[in-house]
C-alpha atoms as a PDB file:
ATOM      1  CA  UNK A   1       8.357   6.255 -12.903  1.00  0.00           C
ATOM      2  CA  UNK A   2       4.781   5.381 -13.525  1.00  0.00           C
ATOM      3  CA  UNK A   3       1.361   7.190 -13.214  1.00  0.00           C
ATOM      4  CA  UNK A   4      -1.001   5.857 -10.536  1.00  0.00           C
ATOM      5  CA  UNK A   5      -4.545   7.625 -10.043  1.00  0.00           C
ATOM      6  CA  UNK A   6      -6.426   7.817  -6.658  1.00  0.00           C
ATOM      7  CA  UNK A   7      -9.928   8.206  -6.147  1.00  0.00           C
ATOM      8  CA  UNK A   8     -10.656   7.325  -2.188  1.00  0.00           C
ATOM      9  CA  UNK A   9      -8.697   7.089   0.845  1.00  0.00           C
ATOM     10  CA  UNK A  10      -5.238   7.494  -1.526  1.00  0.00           C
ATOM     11  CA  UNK A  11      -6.280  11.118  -2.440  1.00  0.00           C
ATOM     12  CA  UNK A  12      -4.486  11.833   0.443  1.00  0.00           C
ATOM     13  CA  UNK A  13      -0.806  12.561  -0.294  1.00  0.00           C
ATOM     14  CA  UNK A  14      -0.058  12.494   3.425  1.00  0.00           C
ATOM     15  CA  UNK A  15      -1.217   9.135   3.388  1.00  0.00           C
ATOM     16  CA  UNK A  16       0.702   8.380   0.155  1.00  0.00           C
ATOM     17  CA  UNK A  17       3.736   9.160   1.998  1.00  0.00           C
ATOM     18  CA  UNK A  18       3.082   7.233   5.029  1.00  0.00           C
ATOM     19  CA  UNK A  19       2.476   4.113   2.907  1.00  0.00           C
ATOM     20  CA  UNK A  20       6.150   4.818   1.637  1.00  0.00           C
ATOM     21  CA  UNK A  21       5.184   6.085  -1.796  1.00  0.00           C
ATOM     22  CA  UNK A  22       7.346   9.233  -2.888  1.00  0.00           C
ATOM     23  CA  UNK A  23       5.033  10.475  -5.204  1.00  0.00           C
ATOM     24  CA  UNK A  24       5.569  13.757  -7.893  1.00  0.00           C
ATOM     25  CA  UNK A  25       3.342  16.036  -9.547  1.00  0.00           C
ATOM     26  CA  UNK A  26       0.100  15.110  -7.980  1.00  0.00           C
ATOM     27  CA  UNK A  27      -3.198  16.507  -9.645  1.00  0.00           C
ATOM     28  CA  UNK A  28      -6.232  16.434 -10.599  1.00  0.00           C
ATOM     29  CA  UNK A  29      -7.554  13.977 -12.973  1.00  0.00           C
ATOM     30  CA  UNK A  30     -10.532  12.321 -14.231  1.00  0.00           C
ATOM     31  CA  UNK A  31     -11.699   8.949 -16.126  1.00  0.00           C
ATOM     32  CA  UNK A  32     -14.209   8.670 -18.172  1.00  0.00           C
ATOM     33  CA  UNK A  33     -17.437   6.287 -18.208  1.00  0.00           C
ATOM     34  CA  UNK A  34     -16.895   4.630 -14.803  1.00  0.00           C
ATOM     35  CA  UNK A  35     -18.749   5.147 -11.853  1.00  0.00           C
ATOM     36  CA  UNK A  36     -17.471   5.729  -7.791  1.00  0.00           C
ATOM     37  CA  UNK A  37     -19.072   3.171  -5.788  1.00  0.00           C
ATOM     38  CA  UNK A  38     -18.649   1.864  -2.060  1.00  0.00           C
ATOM     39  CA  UNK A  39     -18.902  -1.992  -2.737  1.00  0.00           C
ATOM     40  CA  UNK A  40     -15.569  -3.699  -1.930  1.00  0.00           C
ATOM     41  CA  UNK A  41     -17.629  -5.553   1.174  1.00  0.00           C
ATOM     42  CA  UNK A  42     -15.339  -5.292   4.535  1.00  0.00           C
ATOM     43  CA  UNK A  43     -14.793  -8.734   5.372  1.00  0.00           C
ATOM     44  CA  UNK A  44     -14.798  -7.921   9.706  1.00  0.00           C
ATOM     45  CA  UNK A  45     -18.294  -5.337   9.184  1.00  0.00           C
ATOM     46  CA  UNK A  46     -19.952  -6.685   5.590  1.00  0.00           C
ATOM     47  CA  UNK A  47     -22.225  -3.558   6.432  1.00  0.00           C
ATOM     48  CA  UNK A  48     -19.413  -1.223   5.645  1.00  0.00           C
ATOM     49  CA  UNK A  49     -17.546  -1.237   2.237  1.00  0.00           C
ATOM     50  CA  UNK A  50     -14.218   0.453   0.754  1.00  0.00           C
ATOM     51  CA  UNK A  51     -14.217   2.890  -2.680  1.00  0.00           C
ATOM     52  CA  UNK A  52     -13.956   1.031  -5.827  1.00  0.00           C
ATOM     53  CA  UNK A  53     -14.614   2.438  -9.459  1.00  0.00           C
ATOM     54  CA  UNK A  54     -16.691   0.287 -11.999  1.00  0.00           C
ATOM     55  CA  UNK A  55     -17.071   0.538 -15.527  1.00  0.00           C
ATOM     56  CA  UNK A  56     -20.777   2.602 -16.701  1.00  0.00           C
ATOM     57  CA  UNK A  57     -21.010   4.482 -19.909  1.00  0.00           C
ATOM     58  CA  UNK A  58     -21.121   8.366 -19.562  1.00  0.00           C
ATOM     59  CA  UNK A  59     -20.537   8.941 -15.945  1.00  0.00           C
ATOM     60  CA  UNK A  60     -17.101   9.938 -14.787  1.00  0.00           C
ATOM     61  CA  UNK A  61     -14.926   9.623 -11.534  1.00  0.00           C
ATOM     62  CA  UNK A  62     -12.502  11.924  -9.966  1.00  0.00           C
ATOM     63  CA  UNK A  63      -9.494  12.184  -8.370  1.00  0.00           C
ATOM     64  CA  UNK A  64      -5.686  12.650  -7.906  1.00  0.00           C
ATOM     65  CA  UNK A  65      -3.361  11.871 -10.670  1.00  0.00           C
ATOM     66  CA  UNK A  66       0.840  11.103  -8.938  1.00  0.00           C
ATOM     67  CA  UNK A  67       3.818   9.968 -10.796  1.00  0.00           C
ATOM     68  CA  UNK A  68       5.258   7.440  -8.261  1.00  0.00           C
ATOM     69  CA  UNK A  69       8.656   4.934  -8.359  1.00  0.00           C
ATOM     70  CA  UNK A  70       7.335   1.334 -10.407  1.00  0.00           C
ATOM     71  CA  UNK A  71       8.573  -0.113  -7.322  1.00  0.00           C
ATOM     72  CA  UNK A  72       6.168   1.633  -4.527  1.00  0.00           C
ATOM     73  CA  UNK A  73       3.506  -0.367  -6.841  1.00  0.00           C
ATOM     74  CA  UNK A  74       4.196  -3.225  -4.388  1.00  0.00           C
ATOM     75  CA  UNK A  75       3.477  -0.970  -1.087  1.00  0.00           C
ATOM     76  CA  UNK A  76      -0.239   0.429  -3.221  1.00  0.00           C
ATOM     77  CA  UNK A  77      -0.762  -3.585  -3.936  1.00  0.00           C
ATOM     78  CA  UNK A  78      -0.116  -4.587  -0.321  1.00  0.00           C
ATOM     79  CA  UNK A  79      -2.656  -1.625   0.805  1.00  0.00           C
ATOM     80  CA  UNK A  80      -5.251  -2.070  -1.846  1.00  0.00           C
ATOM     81  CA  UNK A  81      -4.847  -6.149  -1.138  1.00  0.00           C
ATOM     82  CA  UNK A  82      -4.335  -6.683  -4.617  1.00  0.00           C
ATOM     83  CA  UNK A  83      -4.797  -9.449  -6.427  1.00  0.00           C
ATOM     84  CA  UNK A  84      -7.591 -10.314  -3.762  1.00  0.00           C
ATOM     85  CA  UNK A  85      -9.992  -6.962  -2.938  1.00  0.00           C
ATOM     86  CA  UNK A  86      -8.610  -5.199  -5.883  1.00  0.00           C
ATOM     87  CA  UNK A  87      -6.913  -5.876  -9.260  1.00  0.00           C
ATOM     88  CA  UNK A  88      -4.477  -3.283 -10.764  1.00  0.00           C
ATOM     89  CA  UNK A  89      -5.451  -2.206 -14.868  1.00  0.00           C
ATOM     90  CA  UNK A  90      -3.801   0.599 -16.885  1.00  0.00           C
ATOM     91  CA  UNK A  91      -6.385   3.385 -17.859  1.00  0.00           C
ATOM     92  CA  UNK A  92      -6.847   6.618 -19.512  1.00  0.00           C
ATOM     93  CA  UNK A  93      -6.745   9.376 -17.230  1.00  0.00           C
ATOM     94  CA  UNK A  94      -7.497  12.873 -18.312  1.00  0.00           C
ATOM     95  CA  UNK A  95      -5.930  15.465 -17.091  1.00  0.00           C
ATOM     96  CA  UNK A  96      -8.172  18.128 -15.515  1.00  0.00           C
ATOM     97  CA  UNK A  97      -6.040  21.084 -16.161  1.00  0.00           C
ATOM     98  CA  UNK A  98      -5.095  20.310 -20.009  1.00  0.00           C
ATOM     99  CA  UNK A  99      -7.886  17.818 -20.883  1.00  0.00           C
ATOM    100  CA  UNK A 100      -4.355  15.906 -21.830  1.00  0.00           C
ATOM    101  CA  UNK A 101      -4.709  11.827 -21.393  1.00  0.00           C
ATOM    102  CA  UNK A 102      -2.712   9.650 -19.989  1.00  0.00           C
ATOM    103  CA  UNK A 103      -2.680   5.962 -19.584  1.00  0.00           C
ATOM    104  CA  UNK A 104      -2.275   5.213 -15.550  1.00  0.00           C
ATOM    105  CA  UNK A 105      -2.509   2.679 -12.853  1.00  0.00           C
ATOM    106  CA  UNK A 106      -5.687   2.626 -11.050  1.00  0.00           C
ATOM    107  CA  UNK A 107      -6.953  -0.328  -8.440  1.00  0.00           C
ATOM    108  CA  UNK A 108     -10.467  -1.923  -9.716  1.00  0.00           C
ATOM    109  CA  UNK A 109     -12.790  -4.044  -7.072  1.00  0.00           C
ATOM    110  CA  UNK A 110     -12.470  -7.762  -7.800  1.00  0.00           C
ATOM    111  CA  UNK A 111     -15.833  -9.407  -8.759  1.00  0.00           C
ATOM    112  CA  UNK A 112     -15.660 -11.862  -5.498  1.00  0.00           C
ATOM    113  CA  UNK A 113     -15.109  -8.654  -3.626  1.00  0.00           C
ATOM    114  CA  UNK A 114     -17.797  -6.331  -4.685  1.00  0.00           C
ATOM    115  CA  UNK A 115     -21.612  -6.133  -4.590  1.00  0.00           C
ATOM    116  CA  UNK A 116     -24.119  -4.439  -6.447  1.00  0.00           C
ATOM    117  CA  UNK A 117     -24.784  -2.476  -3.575  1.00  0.00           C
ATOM    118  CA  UNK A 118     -23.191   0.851  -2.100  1.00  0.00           C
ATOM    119  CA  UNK A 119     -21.987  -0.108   1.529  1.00  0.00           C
ATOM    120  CA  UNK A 120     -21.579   2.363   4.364  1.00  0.00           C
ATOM    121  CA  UNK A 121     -18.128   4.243   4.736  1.00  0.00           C
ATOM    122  CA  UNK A 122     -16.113   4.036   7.782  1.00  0.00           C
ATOM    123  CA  UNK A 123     -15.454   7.562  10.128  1.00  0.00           C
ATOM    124  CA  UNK A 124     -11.861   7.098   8.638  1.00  0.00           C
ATOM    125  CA  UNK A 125     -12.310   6.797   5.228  1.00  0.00           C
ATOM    126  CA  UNK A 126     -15.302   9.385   5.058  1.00  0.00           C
ATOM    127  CA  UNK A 127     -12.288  11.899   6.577  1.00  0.00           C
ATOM    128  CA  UNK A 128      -9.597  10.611   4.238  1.00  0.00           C
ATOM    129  CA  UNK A 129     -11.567  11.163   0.895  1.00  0.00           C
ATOM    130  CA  UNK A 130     -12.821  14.829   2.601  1.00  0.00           C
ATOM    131  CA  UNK A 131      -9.134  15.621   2.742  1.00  0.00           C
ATOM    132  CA  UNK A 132      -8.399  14.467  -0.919  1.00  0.00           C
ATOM    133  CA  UNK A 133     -11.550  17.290  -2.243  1.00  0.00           C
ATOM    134  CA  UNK A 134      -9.217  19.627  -2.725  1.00  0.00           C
ATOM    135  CA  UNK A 135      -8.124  17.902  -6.245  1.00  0.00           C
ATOM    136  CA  UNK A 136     -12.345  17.153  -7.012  1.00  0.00           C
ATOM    137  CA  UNK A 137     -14.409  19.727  -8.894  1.00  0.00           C
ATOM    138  CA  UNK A 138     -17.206  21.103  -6.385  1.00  0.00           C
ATOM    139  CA  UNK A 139     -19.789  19.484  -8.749  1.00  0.00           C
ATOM    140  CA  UNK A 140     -18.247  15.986  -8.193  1.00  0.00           C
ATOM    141  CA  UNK A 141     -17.341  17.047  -4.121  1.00  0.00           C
ATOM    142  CA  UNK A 142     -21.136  17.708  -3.724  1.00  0.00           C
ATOM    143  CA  UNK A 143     -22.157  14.252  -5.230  1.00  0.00           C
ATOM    144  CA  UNK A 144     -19.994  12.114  -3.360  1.00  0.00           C
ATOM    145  CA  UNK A 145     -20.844  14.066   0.219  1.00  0.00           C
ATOM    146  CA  UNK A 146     -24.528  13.844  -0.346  1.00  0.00           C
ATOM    147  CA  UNK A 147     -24.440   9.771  -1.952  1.00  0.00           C
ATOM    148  CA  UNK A 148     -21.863   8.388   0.602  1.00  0.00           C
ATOM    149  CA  UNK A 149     -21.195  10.963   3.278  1.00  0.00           C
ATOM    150  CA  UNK A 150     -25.225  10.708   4.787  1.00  0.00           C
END
């Protein structure tokens, strides 16, 4: 077993499942000094843009903390398009309930693959990281609905 950490459309354990990822003890978890953006350009609408996290001193990002088989990282690579859109990196992850940290997979945008800019969100994905909230403080909830929900 490994730890993986979600912070967009993944926050979604429904979702996790469907993918074929059996994942355990999902909760809420947070890393320290990087930012949520939406600048993983779509490559069919370069308008619109996918979640990504990127590094910036004191700022934080939320989001869902899973144990999962090392072997569903192949189905979260195939999603994410990893090593193309995304690359995979170990990082700390603190847990929200115990402040405890963790070291834990999370999927960074690829420098090809990202712009400076935020990008739009689809319908979809707006609705898939509303359904993750439930593991995001309503400080951090609030941000992301009024910076990339408009």
């Amino acid at each position: 077993m490994t730890f993986y950490f979600a912070y967009g459309s993944l926050m979604v354990l429904n979702f996790v499942k469907d993918l074929g990822v059996n994942y355990q003890k999902a909760q809420s978890g947070i890393i320290k000094n990087y930012q949520f953006k939406t600048n993983i350009r779509d490559s069919i609408n370069p308008e619109y843009g996918y979640a990504n996290i990127v590094e910036k001193e004191n700022h934080l990002v939320e989001g869902v903390i899973m144990q999962i088989p090392n072997n569903s990282l192949s189905f979260l690579d195939s999603y994410e398009g990893c090593p193309f859109l995304y690359k995979r990196e170990k990082l700390e992850v603190y847990l929200s309930n115990t402040n405890n940290k963790i070291l834990a997979w999370a999927y960074i945008g690829e420098l090809n693959s990202s712009t400076n800019e935020n990008l739009l969100l689809s319908k979809v994905q707006k609705e898939r990281i509303k359904n993750g909230f439930k593991f995001l403080s309503i400080e951090y909830k609030e941000y992301i609905a009024k910076t990339f929900f408009l």
